[in-house]
C-alpha atoms as a PDB file:
ATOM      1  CA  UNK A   1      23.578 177.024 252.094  1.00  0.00           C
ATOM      2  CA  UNK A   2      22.620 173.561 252.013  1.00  0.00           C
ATOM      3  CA  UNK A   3      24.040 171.609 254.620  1.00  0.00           C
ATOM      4  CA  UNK A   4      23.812 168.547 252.894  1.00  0.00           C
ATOM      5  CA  UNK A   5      26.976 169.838 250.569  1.00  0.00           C
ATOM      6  CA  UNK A   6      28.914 170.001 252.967  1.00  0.00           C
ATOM      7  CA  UNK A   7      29.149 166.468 254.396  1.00  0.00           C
ATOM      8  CA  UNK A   8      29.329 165.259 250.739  1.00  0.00           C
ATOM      9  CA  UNK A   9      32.754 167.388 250.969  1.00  0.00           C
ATOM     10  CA  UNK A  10      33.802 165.762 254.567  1.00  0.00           C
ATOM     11  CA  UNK A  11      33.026 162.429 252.837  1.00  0.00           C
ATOM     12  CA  UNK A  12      35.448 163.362 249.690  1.00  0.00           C
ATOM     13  CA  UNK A  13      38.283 164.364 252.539  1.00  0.00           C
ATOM     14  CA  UNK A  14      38.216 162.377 255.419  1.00  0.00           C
ATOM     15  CA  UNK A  15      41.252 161.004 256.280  1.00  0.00           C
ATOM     16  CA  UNK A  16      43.032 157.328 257.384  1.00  0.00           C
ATOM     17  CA  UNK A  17      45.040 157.059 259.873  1.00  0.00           C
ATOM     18  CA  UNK A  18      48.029 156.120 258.573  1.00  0.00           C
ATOM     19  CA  UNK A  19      51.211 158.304 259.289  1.00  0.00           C
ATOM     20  CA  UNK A  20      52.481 160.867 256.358  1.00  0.00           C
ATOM     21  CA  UNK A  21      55.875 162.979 256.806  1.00  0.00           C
ATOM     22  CA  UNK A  22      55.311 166.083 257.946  1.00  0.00           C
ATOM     23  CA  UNK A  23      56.433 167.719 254.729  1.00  0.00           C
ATOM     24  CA  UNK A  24      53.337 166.149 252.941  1.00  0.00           C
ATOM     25  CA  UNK A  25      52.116 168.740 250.743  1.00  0.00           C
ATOM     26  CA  UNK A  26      48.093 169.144 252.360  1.00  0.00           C
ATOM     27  CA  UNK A  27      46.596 168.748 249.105  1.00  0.00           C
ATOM     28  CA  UNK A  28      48.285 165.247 248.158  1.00  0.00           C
ATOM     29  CA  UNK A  29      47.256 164.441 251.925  1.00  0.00           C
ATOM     30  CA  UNK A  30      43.757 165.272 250.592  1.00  0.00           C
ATOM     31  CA  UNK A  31      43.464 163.429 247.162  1.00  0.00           C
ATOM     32  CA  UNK A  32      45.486 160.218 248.717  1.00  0.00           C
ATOM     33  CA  UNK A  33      43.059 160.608 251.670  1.00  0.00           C
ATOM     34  CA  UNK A  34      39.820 160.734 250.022  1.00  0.00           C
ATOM     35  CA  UNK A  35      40.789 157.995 247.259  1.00  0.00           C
ATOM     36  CA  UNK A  36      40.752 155.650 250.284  1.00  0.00           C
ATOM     37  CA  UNK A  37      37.768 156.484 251.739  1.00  0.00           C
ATOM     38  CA  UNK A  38      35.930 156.591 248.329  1.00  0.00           C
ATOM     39  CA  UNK A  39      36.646 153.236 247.614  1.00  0.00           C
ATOM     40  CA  UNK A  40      36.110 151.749 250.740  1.00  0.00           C
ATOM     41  CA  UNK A  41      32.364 153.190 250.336  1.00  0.00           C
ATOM     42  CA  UNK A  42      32.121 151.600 246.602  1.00  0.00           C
ATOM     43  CA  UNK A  43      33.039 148.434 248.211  1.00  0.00           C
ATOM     44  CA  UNK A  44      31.221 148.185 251.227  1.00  0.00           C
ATOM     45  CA  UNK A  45      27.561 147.434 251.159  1.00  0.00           C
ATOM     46  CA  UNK A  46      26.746 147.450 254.779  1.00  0.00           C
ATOM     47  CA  UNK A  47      27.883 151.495 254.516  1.00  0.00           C
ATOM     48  CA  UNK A  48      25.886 152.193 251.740  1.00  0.00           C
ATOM     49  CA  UNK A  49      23.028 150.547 252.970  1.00  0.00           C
ATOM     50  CA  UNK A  50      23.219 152.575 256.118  1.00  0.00           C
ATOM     51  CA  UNK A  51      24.740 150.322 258.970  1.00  0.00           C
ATOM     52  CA  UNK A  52      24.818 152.571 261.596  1.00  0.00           C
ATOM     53  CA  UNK A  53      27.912 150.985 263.280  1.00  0.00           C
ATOM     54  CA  UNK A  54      29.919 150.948 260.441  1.00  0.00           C
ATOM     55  CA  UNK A  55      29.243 154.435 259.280  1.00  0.00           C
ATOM     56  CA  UNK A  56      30.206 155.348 263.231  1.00  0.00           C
ATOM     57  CA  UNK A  57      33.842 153.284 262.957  1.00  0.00           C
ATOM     58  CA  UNK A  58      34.128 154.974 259.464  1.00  0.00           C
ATOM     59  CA  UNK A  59      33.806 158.433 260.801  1.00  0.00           C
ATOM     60  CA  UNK A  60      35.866 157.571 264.276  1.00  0.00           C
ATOM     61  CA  UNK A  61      38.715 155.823 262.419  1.00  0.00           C
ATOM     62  CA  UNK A  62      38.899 158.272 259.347  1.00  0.00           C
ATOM     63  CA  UNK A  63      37.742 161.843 259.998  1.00  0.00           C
ATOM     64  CA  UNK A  64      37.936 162.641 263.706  1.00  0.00           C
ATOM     65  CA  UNK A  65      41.725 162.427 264.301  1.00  0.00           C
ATOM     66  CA  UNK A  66      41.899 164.982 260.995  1.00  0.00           C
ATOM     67  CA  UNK A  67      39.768 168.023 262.301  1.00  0.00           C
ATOM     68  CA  UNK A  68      40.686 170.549 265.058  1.00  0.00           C
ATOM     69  CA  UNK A  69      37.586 170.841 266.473  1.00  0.00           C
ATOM     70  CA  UNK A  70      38.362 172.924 269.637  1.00  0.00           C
ATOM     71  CA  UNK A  71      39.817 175.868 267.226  1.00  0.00           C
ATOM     72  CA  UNK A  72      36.182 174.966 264.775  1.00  0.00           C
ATOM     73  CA  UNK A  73      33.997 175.459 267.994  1.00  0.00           C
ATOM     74  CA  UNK A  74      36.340 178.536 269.023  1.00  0.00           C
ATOM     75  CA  UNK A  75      35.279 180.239 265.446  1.00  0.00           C
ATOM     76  CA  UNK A  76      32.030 179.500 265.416  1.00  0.00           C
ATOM     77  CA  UNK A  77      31.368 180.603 269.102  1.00  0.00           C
ATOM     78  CA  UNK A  78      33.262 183.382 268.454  1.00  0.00           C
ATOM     79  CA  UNK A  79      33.309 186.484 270.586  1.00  0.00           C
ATOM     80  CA  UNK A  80      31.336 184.565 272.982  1.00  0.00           C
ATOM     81  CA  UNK A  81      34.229 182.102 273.717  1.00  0.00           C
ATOM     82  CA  UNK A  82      35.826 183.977 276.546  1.00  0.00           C
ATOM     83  CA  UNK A  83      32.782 184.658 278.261  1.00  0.00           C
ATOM     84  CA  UNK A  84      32.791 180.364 278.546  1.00  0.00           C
ATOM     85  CA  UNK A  85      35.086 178.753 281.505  1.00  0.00           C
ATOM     86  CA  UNK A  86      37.059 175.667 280.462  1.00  0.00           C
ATOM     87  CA  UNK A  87      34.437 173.138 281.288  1.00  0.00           C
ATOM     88  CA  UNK A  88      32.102 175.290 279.503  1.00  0.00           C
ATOM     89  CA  UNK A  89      34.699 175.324 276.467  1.00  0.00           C
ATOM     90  CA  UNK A  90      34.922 171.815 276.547  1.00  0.00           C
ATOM     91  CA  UNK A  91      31.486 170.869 276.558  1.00  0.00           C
ATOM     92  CA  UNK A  92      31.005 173.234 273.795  1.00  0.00           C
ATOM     93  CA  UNK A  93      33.836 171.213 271.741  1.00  0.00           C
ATOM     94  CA  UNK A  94      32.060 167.833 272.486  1.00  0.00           C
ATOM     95  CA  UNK A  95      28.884 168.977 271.693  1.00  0.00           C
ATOM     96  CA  UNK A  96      29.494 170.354 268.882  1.00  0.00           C
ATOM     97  CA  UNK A  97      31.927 167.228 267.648  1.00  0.00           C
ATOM     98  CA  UNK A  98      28.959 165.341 268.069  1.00  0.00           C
ATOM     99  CA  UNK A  99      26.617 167.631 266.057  1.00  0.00           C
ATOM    100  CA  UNK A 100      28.601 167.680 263.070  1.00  0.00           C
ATOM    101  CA  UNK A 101      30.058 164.023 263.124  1.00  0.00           C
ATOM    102  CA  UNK A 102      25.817 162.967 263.260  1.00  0.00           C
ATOM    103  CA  UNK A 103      24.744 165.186 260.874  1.00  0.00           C
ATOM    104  CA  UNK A 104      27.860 163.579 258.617  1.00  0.00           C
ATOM    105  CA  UNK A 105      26.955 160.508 259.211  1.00  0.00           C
ATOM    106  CA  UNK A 106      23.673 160.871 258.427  1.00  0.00           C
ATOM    107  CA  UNK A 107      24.787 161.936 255.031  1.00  0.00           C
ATOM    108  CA  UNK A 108      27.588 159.217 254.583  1.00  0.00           C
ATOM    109  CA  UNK A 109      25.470 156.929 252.257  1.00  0.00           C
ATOM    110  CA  UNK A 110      24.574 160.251 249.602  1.00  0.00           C
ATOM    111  CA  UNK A 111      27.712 159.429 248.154  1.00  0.00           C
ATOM    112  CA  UNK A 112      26.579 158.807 244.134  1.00  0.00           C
ATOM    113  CA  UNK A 113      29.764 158.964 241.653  1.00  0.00           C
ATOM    114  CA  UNK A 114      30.811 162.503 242.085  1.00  0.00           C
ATOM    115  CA  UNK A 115      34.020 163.134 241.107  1.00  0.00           C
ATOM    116  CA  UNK A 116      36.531 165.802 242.708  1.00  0.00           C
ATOM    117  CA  UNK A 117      39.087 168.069 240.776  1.00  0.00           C
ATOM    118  CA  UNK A 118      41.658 169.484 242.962  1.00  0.00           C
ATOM    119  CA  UNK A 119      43.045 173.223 242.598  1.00  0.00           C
ATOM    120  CA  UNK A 120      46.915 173.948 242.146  1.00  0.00           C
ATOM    121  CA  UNK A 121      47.762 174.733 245.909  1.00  0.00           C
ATOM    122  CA  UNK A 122      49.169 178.377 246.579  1.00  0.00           C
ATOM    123  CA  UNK A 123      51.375 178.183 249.527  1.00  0.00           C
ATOM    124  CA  UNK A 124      53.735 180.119 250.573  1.00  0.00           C
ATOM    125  CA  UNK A 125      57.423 178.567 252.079  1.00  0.00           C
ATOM    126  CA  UNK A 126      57.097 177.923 255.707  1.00  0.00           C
ATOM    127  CA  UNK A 127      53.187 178.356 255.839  1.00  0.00           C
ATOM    128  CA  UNK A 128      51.396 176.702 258.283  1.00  0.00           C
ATOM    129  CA  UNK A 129      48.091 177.946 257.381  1.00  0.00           C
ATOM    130  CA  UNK A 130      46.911 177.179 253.776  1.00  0.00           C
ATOM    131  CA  UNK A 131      42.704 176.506 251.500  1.00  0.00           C
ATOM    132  CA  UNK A 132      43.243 173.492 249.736  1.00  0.00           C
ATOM    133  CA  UNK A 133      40.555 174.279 247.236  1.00  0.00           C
ATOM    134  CA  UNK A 134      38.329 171.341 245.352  1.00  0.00           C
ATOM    135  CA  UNK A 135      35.387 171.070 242.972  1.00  0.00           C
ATOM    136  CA  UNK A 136      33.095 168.644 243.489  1.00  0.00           C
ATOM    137  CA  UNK A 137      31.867 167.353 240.125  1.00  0.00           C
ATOM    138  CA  UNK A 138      28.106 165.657 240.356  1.00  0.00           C
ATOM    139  CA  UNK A 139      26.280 163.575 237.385  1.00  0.00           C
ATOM    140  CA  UNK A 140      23.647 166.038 236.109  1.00  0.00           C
ATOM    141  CA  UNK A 141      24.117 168.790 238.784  1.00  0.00           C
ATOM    142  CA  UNK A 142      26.295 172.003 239.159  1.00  0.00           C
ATOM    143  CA  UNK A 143      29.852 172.220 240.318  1.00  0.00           C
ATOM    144  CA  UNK A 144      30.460 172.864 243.912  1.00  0.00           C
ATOM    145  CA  UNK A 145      33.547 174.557 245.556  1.00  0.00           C
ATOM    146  CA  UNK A 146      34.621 173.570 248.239  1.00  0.00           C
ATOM    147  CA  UNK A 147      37.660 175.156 250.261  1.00  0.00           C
ATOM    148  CA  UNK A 148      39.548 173.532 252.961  1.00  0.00           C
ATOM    149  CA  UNK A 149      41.193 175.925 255.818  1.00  0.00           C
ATOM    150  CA  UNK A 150      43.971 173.958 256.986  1.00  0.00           C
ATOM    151  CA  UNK A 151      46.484 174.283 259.668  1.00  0.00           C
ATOM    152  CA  UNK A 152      49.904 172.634 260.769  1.00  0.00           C
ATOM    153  CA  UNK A 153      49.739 171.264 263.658  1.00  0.00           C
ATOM    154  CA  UNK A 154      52.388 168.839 265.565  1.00  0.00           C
ATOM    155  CA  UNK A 155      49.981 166.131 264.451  1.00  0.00           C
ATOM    156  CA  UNK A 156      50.086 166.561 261.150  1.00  0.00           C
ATOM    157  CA  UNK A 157      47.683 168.865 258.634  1.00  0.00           C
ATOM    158  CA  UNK A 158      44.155 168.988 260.071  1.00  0.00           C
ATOM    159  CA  UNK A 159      40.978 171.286 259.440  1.00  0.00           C
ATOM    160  CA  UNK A 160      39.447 173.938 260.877  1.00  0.00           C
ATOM    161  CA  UNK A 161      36.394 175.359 258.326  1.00  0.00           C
ATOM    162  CA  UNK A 162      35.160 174.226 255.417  1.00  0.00           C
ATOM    163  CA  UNK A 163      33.766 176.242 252.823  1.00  0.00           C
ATOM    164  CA  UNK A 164      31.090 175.595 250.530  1.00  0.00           C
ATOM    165  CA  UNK A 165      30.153 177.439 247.873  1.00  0.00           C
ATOM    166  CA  UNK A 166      31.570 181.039 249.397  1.00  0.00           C
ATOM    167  CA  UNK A 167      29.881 180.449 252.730  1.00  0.00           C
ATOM    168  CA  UNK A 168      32.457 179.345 255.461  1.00  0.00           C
ATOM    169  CA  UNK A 169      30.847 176.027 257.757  1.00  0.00           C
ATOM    170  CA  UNK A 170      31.797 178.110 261.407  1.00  0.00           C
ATOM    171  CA  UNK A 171      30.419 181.543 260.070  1.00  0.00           C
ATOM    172  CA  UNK A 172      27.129 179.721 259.072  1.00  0.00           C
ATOM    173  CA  UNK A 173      27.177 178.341 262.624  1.00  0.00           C
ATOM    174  CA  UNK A 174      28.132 181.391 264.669  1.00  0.00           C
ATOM    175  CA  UNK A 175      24.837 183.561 263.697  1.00  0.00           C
ATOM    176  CA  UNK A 176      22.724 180.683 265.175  1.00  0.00           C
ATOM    177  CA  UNK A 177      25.163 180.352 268.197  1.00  0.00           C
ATOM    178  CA  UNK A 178      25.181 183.691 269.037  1.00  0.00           C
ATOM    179  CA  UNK A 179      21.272 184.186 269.132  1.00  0.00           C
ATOM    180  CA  UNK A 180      21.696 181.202 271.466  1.00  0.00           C
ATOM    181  CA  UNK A 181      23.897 182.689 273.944  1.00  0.00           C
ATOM    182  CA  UNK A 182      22.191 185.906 273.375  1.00  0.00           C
ATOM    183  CA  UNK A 183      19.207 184.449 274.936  1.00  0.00           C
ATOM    184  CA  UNK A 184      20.346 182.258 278.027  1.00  0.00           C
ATOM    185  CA  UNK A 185      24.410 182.146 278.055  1.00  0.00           C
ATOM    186  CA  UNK A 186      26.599 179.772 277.340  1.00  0.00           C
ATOM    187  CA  UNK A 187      24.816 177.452 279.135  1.00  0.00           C
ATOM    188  CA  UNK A 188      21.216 177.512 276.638  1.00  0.00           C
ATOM    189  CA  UNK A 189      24.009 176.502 273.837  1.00  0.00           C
ATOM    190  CA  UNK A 190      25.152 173.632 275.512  1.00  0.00           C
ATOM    191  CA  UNK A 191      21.637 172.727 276.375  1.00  0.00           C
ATOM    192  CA  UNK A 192      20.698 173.373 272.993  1.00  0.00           C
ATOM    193  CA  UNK A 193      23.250 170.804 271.108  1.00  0.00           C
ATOM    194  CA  UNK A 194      22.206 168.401 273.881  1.00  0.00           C
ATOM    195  CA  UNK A 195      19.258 168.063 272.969  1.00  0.00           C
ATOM    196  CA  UNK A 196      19.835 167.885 269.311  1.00  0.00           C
ATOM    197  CA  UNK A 197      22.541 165.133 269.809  1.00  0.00           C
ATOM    198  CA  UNK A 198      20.184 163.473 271.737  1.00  0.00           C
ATOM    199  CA  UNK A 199      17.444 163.481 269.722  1.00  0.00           C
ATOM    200  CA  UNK A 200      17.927 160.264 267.832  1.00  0.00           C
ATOM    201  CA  UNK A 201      20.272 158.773 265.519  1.00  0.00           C
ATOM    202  CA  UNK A 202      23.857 157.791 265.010  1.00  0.00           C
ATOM    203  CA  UNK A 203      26.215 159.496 268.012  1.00  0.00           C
ATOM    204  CA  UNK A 204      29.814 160.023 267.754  1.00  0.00           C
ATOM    205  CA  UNK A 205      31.642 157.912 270.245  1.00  0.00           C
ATOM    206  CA  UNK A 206      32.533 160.179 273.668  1.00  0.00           C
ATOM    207  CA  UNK A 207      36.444 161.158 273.953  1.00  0.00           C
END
């Protein structure tokens, strides 16, 4: 899978932080959502000229309050998250936060015209669990699915996995995890996304 899809489809759903009802269907959360963010990256220069700061308050204000990234780490750890104690688990969260909010960011400025079409939702009454499933039209290139796992939560609708083109974002990262852990314990995975967040580059802001 290429990686680089799927922060193109964090960058088409990334949310603001205004306040919707809680009745909000989760796909109009997405289209309203990402028609804000799009055109704030048509309009501002700085971001698509790669101002590092900006990009980070972009990605602070508008995508981080809108992903449940302790249940993301949980899946992609997987089996292996019991074995971790709580500090362990939350150092695991941060880390990986980090990882993906750099990686993102990095990818911010790749947006080019692409255009999304947005599935009829299937959801059931009372659900609290639903894929709010896109296509990500680009200029001269193929369609690319993209599915968003989504969960209520009393904060609102927020994401756990993303999935591009059939392969789910925490299954692509739980083969590499667990090789990690495999080798030296929870503690060579936290080492390992240390290092890689601190290997240059943009850094998400620590919470």
């Amino acid at each position: 899978m290429k990686m680089k899809s799927i922060w193109i489809s964090w960058m088409m759903l990334v949310a603001s932080t205004l306040a919707f009802a809680d009745d909000t269907p989760p796909d109009a959360l997405v289209k309203a959502n990402a028609s804000e963010v799009l055109a704030i990256i048509q309009k501002d220069k700085d971001i698509q000229a790669g101002n590092k700061e900006k990009i980070r308050d972009l990605v602070e204000a508008k995508v981080l309050p809108h992903f449940d990234f302790t249940r993301m780490t949980r899946l992609a750890v997987g089996r292996f998250w019991r074995q971790a104690t709580p500090a362990q688990q939350q150092e695991l969260v941060n880390e990986f936060r980090s990882l993906l909010v750099r990686t993102y960011s990095a990818s911010l400025t790749s947006y080019k015209d692409q255009k999304i079409e947005y599935k009829p939702l299937k959801m059931a009454p009372g659900a609290t669990e639903v894929v709010v499933k896109t296509v990500v039209l680009q200029p001269g290139g193929q369609p690319i699915p993209i599915d968003y796992g989504m969960e209520k939560t009393p904060e609102g609708w927020k994401v756990y996995d993303i999935t591009v083109d059939g392969v789910s974002l925490v299954v692509n990262y739980r083969s590499s995890f667990a090789q990690e852990i495999q080798q030296g314990g929870v503690e060579q995975l936290i080492r390992t996304l240390h290092q890689k967040n601190n290997s240059g580059g943009l850094q998400a802001k620590k919470h």
